[in-house]
C-alpha atoms as a PDB file:
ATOM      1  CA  UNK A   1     -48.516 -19.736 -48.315  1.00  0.00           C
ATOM      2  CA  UNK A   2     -50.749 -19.378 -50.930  1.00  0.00           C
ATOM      3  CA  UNK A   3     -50.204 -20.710 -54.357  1.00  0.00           C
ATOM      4  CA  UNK A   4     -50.198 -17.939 -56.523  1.00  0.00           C
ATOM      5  CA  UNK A   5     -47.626 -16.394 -53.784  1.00  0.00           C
ATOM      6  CA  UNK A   6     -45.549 -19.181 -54.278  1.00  0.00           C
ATOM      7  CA  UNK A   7     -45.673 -19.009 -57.708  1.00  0.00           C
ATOM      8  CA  UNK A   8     -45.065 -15.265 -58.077  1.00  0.00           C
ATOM      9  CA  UNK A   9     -41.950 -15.580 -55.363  1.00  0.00           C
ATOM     10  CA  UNK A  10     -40.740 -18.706 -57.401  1.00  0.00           C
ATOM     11  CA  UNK A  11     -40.787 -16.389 -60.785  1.00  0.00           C
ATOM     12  CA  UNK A  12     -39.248 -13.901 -58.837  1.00  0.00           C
ATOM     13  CA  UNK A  13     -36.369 -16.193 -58.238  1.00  0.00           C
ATOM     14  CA  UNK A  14     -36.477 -17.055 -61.908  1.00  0.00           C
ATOM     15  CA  UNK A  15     -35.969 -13.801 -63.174  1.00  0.00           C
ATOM     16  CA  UNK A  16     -33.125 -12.988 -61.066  1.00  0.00           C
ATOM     17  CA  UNK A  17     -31.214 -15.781 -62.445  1.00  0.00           C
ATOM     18  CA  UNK A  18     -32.008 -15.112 -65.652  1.00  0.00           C
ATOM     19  CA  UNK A  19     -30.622 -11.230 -64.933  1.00  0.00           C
ATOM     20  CA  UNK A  20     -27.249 -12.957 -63.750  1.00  0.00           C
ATOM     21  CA  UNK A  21     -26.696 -13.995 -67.200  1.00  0.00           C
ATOM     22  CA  UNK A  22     -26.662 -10.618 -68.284  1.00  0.00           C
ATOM     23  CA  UNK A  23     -23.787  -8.695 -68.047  1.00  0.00           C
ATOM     24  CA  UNK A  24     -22.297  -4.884 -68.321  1.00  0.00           C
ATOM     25  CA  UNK A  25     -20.144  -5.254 -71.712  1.00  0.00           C
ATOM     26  CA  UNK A  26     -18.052  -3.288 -70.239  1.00  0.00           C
ATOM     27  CA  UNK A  27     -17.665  -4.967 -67.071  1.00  0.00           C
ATOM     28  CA  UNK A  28     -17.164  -8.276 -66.654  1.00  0.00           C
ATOM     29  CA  UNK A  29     -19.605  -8.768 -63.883  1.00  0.00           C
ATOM     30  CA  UNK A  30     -23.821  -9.619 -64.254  1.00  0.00           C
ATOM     31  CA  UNK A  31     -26.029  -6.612 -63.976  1.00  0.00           C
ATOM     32  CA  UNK A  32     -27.505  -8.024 -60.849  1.00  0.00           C
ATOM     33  CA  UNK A  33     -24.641  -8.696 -59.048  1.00  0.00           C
ATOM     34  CA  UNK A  34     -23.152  -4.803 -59.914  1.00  0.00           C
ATOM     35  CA  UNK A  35     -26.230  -3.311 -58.376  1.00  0.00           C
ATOM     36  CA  UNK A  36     -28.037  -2.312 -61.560  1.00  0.00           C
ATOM     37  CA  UNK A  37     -31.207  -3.710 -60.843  1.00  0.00           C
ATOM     38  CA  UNK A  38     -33.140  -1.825 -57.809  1.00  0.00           C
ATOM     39  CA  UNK A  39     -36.553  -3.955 -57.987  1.00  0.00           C
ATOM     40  CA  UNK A  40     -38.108  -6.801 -59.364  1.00  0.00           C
ATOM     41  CA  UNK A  41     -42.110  -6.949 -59.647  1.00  0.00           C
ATOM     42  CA  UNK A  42     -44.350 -10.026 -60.246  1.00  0.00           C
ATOM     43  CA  UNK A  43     -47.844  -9.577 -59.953  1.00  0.00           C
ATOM     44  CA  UNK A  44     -50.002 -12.939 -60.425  1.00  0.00           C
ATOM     45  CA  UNK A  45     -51.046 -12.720 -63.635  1.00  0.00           C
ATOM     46  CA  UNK A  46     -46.947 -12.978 -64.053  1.00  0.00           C
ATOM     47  CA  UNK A  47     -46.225  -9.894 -65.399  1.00  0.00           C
ATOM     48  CA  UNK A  48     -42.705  -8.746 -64.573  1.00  0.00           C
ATOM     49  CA  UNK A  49     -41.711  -4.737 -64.034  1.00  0.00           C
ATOM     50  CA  UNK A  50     -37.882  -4.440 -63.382  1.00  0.00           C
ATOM     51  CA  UNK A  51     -36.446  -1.046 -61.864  1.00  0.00           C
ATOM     52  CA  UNK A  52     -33.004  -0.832 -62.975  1.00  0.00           C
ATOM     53  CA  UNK A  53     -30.425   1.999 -63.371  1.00  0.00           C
ATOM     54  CA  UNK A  54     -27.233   1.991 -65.916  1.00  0.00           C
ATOM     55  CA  UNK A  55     -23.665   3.068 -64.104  1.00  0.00           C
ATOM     56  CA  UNK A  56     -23.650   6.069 -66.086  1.00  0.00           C
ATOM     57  CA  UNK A  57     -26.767   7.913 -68.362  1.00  0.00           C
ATOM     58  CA  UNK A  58     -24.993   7.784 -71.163  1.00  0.00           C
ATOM     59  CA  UNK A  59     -23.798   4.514 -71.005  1.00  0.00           C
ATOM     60  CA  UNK A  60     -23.079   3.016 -74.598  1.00  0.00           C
ATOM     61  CA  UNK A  61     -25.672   0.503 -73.840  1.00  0.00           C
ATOM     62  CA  UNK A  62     -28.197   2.517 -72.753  1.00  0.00           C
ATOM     63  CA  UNK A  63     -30.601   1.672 -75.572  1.00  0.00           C
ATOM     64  CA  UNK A  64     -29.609  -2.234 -75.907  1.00  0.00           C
ATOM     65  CA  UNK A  65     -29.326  -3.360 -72.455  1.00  0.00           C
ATOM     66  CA  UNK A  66     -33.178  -2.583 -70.934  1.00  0.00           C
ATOM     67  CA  UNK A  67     -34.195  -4.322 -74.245  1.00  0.00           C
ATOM     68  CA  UNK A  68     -32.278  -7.528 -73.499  1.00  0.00           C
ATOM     69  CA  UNK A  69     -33.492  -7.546 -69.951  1.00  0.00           C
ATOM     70  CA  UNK A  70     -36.842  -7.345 -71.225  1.00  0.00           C
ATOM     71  CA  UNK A  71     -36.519 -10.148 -74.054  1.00  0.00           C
ATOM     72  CA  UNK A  72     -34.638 -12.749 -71.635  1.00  0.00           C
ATOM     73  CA  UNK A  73     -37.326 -12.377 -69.332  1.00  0.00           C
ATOM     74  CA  UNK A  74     -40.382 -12.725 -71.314  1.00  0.00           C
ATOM     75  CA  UNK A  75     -38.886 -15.913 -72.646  1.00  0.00           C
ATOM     76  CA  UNK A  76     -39.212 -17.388 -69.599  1.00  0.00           C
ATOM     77  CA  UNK A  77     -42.153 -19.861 -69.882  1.00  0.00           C
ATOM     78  CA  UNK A  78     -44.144 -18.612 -66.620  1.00  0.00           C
ATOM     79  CA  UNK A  79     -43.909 -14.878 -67.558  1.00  0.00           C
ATOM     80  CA  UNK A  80     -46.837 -12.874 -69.603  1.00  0.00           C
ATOM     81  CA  UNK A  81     -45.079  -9.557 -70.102  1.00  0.00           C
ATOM     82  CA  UNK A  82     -42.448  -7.906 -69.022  1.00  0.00           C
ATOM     83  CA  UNK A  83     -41.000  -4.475 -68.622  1.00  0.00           C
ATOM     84  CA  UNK A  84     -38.360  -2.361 -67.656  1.00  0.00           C
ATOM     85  CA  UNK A  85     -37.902   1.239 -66.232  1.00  0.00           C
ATOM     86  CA  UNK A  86     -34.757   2.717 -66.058  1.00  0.00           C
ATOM     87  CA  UNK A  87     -34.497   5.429 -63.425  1.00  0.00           C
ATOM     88  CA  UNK A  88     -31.342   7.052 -62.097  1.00  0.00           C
ATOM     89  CA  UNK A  89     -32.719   7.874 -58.834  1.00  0.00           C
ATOM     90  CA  UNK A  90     -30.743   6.967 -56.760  1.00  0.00           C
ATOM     91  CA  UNK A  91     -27.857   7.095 -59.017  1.00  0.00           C
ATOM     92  CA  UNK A  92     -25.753   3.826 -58.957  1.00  0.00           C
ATOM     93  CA  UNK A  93     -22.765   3.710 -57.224  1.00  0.00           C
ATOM     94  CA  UNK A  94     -19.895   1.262 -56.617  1.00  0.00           C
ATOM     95  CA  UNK A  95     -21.332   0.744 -53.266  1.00  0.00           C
ATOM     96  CA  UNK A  96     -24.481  -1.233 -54.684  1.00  0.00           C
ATOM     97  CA  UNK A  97     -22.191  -3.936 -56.017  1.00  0.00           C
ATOM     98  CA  UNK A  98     -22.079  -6.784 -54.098  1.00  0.00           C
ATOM     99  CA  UNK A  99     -18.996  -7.952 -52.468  1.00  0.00           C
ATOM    100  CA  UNK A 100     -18.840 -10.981 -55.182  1.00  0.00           C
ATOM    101  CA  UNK A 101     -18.650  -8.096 -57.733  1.00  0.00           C
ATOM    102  CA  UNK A 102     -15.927  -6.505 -55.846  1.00  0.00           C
ATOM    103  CA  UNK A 103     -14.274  -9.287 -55.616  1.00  0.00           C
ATOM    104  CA  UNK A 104     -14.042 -10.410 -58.888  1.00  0.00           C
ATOM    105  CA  UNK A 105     -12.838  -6.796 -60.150  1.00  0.00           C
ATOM    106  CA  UNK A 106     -10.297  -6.602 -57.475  1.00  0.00           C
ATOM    107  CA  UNK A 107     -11.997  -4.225 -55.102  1.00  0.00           C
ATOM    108  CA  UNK A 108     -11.568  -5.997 -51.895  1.00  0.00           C
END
């Protein structure tokens, strides 16, 4: 493997940790692990573009939450810019959580 292909996939990983300390308020789950993010994009000059939906459009959070995605992210040391689209297509679902999730709200 190449090494900027390592180093992109290794950001990759990165990120997603960094999205698992970042949860729903109301929810007491991490965004990642509910489902909310669809895609995470590193390109090699480390420039990260996150797809992620919200469990409802007009979640209370709507405004904050793609904002503190986007600041945790860019302070990671490897990163050079960051972004984050919000689309509702497909619209989230309970079915995108992971079974952790369901777990830890009782769902299984």
């Amino acid at each position: 493997m190449e090494t900027k292909e390592r180093d992109t996939a290794e950001l990759g990983e990165k990120v997603v940790k960094v999205l698992k300390t970042i949860f729903d308020p109301e929810i007491p789950v991490d965004i990642y692990e509910l489902g909310l993010i669809y895609d995470v994009f590193v390109n090699e000059d480390n420039d990260v573009k996150i797809l992620m939906t919200l469990t409802t459009p007009n979640c209370p959070v709507a405004e904050t939450l793609p904002l503190e995605v986007e600041e945790k992210v860019k302070s990671l040391k490897m990163v050079n810019d960051a972004e984050v689209e919000i689309t509702f297509d497909p619209p989230w679902t309970q079915d995108l959580m992971s079974d952790e999730a369901k777990l830890e709200l009782g769902m299984l």
